[in-house]
Protein backbone atom coordinates (compact mmCIF):
# COMPACT_ATOMS: atom_id res chain seq x y z
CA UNK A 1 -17.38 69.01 -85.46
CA UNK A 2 -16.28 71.30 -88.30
CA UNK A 3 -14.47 68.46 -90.10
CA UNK A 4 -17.83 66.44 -89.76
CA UNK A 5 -20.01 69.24 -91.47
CA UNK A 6 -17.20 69.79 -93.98
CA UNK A 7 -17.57 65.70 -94.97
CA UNK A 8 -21.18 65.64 -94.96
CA UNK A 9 -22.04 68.64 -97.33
CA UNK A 10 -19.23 66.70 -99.74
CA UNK A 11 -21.70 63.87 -99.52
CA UNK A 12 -19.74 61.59 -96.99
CA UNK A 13 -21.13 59.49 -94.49
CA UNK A 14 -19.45 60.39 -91.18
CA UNK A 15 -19.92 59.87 -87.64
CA UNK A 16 -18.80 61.85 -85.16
CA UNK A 17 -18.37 60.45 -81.61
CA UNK A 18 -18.72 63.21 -78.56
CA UNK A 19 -17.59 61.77 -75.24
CA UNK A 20 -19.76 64.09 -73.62
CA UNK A 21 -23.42 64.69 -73.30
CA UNK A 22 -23.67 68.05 -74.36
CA UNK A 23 -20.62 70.84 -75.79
CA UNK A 24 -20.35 72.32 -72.34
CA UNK A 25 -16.92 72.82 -70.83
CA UNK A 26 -15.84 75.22 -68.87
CA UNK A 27 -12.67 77.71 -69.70
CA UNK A 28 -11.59 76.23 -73.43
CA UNK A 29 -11.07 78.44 -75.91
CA UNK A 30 -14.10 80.94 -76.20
CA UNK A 31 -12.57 83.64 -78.19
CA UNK A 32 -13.82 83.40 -81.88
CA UNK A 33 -11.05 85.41 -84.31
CA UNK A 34 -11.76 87.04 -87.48
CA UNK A 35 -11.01 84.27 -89.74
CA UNK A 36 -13.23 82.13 -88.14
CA UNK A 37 -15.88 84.71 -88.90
CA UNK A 38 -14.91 84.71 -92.32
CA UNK A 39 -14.96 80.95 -92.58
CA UNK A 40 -18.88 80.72 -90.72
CA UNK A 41 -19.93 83.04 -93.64
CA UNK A 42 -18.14 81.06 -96.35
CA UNK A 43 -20.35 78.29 -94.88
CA UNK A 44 -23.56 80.04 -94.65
CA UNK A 45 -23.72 80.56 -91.14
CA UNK A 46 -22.64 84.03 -90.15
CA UNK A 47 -25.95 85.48 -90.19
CA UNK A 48 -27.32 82.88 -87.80
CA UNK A 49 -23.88 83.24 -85.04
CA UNK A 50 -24.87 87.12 -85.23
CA UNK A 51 -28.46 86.39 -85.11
CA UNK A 52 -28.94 83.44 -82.63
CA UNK A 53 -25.60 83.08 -80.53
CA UNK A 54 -25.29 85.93 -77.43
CA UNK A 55 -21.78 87.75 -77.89
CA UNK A 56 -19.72 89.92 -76.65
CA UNK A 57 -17.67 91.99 -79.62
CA UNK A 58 -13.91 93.91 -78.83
CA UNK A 59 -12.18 95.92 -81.47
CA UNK A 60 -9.14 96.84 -79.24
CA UNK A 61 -7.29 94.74 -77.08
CA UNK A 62 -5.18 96.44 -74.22
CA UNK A 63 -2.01 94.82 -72.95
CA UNK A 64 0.27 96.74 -70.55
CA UNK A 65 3.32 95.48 -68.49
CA UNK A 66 3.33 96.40 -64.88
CA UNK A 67 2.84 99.93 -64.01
CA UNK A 68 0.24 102.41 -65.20
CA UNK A 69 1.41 102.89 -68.95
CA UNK A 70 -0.20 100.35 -71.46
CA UNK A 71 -0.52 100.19 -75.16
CA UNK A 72 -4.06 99.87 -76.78
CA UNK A 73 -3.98 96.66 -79.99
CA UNK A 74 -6.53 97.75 -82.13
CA UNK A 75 -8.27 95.17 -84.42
CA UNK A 76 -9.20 97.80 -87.15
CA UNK A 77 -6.24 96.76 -89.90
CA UNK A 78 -7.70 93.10 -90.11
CA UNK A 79 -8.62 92.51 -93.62
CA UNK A 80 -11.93 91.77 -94.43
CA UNK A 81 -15.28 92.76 -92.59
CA UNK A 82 -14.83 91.12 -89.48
CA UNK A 83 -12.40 93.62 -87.68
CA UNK A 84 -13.13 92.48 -84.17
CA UNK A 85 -12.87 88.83 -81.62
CA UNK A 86 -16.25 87.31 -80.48
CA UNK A 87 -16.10 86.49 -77.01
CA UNK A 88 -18.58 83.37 -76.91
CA UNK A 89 -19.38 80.26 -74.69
CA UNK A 90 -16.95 77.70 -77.16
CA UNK A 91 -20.05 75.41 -77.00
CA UNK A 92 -22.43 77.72 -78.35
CA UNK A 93 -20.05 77.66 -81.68
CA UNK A 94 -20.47 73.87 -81.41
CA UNK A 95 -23.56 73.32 -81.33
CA UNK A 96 -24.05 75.79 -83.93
CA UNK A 97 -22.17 73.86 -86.20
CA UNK A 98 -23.89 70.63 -84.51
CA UNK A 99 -26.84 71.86 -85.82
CA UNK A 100 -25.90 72.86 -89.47
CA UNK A 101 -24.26 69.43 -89.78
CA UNK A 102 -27.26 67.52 -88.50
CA UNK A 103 -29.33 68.64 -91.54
CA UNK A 104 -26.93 66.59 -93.66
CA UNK A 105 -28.39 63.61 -94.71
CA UNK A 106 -25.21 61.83 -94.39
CA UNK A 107 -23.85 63.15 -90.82
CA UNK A 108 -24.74 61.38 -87.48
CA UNK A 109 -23.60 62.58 -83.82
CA UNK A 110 -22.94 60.50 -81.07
CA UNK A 111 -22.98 61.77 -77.74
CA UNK A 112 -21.58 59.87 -73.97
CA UNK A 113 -19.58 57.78 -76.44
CA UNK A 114 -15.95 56.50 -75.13
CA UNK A 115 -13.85 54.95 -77.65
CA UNK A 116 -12.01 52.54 -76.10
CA UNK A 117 -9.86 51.17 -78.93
CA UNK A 118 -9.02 50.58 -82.60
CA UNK A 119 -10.30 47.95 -85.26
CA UNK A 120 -7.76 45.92 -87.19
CA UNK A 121 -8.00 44.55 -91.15
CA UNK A 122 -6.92 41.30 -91.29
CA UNK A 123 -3.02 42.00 -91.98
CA UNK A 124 -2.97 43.31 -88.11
CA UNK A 125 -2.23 47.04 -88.82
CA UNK A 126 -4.30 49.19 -90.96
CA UNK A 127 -7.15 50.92 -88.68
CA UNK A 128 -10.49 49.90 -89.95
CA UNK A 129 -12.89 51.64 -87.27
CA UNK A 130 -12.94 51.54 -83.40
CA UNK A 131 -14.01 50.15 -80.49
CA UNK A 132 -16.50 51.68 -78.19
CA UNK A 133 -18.62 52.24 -75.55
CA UNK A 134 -21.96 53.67 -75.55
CA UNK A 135 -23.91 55.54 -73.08
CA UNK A 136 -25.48 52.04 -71.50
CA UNK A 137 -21.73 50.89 -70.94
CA UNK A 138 -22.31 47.70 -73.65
CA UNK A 139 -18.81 47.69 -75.61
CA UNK A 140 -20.01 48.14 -79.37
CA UNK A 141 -17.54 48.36 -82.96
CA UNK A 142 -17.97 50.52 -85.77
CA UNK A 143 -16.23 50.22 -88.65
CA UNK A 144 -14.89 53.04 -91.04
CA UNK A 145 -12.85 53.69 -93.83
CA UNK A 146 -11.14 56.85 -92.34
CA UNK A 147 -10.31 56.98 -88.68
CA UNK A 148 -9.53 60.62 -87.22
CA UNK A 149 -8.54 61.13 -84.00
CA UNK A 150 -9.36 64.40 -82.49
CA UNK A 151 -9.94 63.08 -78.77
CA UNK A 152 -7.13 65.34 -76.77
CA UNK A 153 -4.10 65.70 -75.66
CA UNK A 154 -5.20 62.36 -73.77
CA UNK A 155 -5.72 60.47 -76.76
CA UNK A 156 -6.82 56.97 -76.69
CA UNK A 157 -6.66 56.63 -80.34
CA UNK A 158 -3.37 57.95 -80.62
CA UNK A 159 -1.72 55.69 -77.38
CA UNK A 160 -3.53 52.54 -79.52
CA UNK A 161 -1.33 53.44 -82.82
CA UNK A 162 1.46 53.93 -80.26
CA UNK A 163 2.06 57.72 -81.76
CA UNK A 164 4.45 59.89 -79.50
CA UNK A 165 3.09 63.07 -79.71
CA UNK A 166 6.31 65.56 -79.97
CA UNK A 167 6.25 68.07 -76.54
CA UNK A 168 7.46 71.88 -77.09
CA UNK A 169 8.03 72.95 -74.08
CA UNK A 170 6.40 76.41 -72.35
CA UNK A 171 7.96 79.08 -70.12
CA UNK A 172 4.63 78.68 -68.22
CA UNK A 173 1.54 77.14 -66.84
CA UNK A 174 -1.78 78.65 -67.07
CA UNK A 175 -4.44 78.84 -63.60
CA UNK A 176 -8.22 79.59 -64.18
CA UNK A 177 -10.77 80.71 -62.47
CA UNK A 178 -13.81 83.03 -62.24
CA UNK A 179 -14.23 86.51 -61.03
CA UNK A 180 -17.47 87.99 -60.72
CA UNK A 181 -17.61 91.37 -62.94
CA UNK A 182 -19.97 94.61 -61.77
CA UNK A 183 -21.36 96.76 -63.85
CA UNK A 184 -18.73 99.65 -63.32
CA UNK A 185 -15.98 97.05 -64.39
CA UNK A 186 -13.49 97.23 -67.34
CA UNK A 187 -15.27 95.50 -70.57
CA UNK A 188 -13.81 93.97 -72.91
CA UNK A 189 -10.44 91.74 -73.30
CA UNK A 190 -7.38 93.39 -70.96
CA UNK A 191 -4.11 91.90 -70.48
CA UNK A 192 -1.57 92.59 -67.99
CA UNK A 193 2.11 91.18 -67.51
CA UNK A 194 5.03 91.69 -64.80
CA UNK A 195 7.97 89.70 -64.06
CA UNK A 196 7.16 85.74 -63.96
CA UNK A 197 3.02 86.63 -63.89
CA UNK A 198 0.52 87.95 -66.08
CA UNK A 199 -3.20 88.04 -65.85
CA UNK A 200 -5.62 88.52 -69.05
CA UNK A 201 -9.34 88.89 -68.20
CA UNK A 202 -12.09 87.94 -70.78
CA UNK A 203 -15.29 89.70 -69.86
CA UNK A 204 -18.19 87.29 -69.78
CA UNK A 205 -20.94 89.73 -68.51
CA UNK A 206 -21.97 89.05 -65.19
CA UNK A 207 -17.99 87.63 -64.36
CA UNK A 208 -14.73 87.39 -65.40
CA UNK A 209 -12.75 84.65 -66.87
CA UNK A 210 -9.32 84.66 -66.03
CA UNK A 211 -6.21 83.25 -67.09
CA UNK A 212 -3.09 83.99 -64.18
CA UNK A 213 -0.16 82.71 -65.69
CA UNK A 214 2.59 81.25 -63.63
CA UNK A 215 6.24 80.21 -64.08
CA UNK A 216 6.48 76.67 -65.48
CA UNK A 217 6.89 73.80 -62.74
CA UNK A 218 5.54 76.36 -60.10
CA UNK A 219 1.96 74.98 -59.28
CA UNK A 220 2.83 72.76 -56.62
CA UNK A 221 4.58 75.38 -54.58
CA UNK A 222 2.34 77.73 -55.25
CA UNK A 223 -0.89 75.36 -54.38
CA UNK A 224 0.71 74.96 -51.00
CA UNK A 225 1.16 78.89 -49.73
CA UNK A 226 -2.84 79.22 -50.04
CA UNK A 227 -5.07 81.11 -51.22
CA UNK A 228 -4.36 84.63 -49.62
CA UNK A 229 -0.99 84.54 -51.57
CA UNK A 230 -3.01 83.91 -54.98
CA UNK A 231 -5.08 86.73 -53.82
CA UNK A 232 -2.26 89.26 -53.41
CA UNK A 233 -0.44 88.41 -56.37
CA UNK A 234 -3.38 88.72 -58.62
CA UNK A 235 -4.40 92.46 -56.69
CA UNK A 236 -0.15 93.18 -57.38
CA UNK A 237 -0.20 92.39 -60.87
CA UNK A 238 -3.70 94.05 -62.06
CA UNK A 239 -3.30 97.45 -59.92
């Protein structure tokens, strides 16, 4: 979406194909950093994410490993005048910028599109648009000059070129899931980290999203002792 708004206020005609409906998606990355700040204002839209988009602002992150003691990160030495993370809804940012691009003259968004393949020039390998299908399930083609693929780890686009993406291989695996939050709660963006687990917890108001990180190649196993054993590891690791 931000490549598409980029194009268009340069004057290029771009499409930009959403598989979806809408930008909602639960649990993606909702934390907006301050260089993205920096960037919305260099495009003329950091008044209206302050002004229109609800948000949650933290100046101090704190991380401790297991046991009582912790260490407080503050945010304050960032350069620039954003010293803080947003905490937003990641499609509130994208339709934001949805919404900028869309006053383009040259930008168009599709939405429930599924690109099913590439388009060939007539030597049989240079990528000339793609192949797709629209929200009626007819099987349409657009062409294009410039083909990018951002469609996923998935990718269709990329399995069609026959790219091999390159793996780097993590320690650990990631679970999420909601807790709700009262009002007495913790606020904020809190970390906590023991031996083979951590937890962080990204206030969202009314609940909690968290993040209980596992050892790698442990999900299976840990899937099958239920969900009383999730319970007390997550009560160990937070108290």
């Amino acid at each position: 979406m931000m490549l598409g708004l980029l194009l268009a206020r340069t004057g290029v005609d771009v499409t930009v194909m959403e598989g979806t409906p809408t930008s909602c998606g639960d649990f993606r990355g909702d934390t907006v950093h301050a260089s993205t700040r920096r960037l919305l204002d260099e495009l003329g839209l950091g008044s209206r994410f302050a002004r229109m988009i609800p948000h949650r602002l933290i100046d101090t992150i704190p991380v401790r490993a297991a046991g009582p003691t912790g260490r407080a990160r503050p945010l304050t030495r960032l350069p620039g005048s954003h010293r803080h993370i947003a905490l937003i809804p990641q499609w509130d940012l994208l339709e934001l910028l949805a919404t900028a691009a869309e006053t383009e003259p040259t930008f168009r968004l599709l939405r429930s599109i599924e690109v099913t393949g590439l388009l060939r020039g007539d030597d049989g390998r240079r990528v000339v648009g793609v192949e797709y299908r629209d929200p009626s399930g007819e099987t349409k083609h657009m062409r294009a000059e410039l083909t990018v693929a951002c469609d996923g780890r998935g990718s269709t686009v990329r399995a069609a070129l026959g790219l091999r993406p390159r793996a780097f291989g993590a320690p650990m695996d990631v679970w999420w899931l909601r807790l709700p939050r009262r009002a007495d709660d913790p606020s904020g963006l809190a970390g906590v980290f023991s031996a083979g687990h951590g937890t962080i917890a990204i206030d969202r108001g009314d609940y909690y999203q968290i993040g209980h990180i596992i050892p790698k190649g442990s999900h299976t196993d840990m899937r099958s002792q239920g969900i009383g054993d999730l319970h007390r590891t997550l009560v160990r690791t937070v108290s």
